[in-house]
C-alpha atoms as a PDB file:
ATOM      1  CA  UNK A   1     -44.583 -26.578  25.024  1.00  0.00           C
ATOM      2  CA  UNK A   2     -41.000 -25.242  25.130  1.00  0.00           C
ATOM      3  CA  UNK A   3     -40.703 -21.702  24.445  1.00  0.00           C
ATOM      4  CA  UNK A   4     -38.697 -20.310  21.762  1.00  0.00           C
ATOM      5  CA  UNK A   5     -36.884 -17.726  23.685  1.00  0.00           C
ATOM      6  CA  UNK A   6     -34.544 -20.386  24.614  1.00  0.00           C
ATOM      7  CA  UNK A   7     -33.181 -21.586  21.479  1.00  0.00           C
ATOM      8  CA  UNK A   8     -30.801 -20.189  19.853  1.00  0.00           C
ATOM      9  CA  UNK A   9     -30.935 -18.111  16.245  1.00  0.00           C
ATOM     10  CA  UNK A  10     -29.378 -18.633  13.309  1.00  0.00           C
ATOM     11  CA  UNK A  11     -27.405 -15.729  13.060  1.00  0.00           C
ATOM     12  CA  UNK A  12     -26.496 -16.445  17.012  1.00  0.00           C
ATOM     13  CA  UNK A  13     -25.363 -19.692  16.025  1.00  0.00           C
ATOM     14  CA  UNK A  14     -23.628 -18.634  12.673  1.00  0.00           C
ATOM     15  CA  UNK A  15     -21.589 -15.874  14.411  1.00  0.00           C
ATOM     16  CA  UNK A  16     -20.746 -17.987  17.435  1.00  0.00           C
ATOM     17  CA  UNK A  17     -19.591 -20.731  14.881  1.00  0.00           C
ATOM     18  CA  UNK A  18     -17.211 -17.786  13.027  1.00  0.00           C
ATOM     19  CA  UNK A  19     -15.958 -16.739  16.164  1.00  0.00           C
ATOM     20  CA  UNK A  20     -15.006 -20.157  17.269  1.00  0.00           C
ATOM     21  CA  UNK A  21     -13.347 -20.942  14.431  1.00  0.00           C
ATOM     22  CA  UNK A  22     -11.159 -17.862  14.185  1.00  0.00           C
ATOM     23  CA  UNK A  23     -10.460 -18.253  18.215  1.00  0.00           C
ATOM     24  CA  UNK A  24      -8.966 -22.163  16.307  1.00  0.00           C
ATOM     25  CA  UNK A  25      -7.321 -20.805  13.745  1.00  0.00           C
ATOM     26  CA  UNK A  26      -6.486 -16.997  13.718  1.00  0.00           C
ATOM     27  CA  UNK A  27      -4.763 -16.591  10.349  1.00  0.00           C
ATOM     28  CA  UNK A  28      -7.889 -17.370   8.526  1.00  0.00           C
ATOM     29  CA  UNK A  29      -9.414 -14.274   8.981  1.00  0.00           C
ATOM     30  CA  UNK A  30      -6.069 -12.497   8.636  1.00  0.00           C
ATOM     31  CA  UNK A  31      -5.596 -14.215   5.127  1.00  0.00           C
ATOM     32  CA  UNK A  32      -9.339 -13.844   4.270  1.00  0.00           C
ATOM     33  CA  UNK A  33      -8.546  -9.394   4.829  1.00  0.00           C
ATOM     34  CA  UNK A  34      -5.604 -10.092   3.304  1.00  0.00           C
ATOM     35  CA  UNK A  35      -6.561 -11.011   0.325  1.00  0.00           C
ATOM     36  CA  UNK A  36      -9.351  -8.905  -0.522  1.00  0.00           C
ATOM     37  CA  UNK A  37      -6.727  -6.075   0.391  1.00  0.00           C
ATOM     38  CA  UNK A  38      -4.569  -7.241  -2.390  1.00  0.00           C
ATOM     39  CA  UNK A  39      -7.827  -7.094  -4.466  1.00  0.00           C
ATOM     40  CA  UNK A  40      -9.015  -3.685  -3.410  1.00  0.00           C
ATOM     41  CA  UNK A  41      -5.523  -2.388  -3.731  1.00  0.00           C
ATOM     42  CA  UNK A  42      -5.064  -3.918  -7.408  1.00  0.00           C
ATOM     43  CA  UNK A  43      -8.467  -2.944  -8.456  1.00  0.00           C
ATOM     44  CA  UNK A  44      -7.677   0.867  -7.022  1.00  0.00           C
ATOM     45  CA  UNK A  45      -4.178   0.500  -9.257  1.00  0.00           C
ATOM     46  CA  UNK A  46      -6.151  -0.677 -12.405  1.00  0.00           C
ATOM     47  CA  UNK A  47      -6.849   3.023 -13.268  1.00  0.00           C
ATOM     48  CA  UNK A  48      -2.799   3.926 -13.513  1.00  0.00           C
ATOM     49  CA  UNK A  49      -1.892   0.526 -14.758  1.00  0.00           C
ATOM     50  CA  UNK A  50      -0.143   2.752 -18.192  1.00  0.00           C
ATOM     51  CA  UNK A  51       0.842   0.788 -20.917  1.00  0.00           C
ATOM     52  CA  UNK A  52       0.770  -2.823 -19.041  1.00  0.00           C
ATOM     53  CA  UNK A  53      -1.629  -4.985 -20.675  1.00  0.00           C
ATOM     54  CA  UNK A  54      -4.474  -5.903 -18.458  1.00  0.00           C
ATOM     55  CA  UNK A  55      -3.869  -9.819 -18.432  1.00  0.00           C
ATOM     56  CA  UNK A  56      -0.674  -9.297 -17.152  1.00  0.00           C
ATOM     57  CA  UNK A  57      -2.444  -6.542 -14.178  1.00  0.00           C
ATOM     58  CA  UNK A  58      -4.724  -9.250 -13.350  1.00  0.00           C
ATOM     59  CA  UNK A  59      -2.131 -12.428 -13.140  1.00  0.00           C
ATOM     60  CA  UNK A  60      -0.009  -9.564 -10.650  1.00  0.00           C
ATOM     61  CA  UNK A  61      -3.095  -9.187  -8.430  1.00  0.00           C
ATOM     62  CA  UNK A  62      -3.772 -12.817  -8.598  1.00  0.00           C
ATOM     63  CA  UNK A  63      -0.537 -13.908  -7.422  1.00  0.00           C
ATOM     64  CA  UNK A  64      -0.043 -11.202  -4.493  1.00  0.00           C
ATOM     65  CA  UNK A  65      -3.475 -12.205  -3.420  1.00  0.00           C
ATOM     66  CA  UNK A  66      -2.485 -16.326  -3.480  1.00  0.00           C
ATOM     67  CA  UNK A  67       0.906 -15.148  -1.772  1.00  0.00           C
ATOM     68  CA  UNK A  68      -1.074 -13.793   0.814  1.00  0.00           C
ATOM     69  CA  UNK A  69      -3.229 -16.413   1.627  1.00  0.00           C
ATOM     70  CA  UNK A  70      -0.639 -19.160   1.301  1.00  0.00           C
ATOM     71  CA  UNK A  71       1.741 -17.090   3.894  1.00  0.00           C
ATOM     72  CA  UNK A  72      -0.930 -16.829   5.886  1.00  0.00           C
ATOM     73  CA  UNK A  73      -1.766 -20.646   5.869  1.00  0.00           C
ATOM     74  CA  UNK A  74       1.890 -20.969   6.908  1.00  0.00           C
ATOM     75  CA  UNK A  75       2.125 -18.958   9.548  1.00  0.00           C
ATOM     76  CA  UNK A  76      -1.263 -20.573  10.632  1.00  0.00           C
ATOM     77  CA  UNK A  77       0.348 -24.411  10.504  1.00  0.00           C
ATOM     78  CA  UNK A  78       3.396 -23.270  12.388  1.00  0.00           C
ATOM     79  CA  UNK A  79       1.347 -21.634  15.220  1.00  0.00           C
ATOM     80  CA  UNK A  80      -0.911 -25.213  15.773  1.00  0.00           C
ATOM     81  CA  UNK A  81       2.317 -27.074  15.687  1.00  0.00           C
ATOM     82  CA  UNK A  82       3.869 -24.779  17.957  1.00  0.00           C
ATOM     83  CA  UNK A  83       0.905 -25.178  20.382  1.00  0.00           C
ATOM     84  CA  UNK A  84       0.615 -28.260  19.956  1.00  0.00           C
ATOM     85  CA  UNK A  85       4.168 -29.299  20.322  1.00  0.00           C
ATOM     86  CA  UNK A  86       6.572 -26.421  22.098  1.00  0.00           C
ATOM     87  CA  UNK A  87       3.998 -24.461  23.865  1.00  0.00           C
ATOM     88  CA  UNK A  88       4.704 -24.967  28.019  1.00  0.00           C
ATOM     89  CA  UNK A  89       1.265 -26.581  29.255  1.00  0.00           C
ATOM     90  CA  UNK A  90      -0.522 -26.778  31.989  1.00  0.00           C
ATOM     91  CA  UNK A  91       0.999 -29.976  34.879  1.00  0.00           C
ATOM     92  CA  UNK A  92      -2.546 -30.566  35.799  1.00  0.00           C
ATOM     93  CA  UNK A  93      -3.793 -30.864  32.690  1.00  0.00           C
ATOM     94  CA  UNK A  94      -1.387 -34.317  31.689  1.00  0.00           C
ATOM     95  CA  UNK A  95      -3.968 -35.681  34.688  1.00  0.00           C
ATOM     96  CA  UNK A  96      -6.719 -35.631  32.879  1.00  0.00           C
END
């Protein structure tokens, strides 16, 4: 029987997984922090709002955090095309 030392756990393989995926596409995680610093930063504000209604607090924090994340989805699509496109390669890798 095959030992179990071998295989690998699911956090292991979970955290691996993350870390590949942000190695792919770095502005994930960046928009990901982003946006719950928008949220932390509108939830500390909520306390000194004054007389704005809180509807209209909640649509502002809404909207930074979506700004966030969509600039960050931007700047994430022009860094792929940029390595994929503009980015000097490798002459021994056309070869393969």
């Amino acid at each position: 029987m095959s030992s179990n030392k071998d295989l690998p756990t699911y956090d292991d393989e979970n955290e691996s997984k993350f870390l590949r995926k942000a190695k792919e596409s770095p502005f994930v995680p960046i928009g990901m922090a982003g946006c719950a610093a928008v949220v932390a930063f509108g939830l500390w504000r909520l306390k000194s709002r004054g007389d704005t209604k809180m509807s209209v607090h909640l649509i502002h924090m809404r909207v930074g955090a979506q700004g966030f994340i969509v600039g960050a989805m931007t700047l994430g699509v022009i860094y792929s095309m940029y390595k994929q496109y503009l980015a000097p390669t490798d002459p021994g890798e056309d070869s393969k």
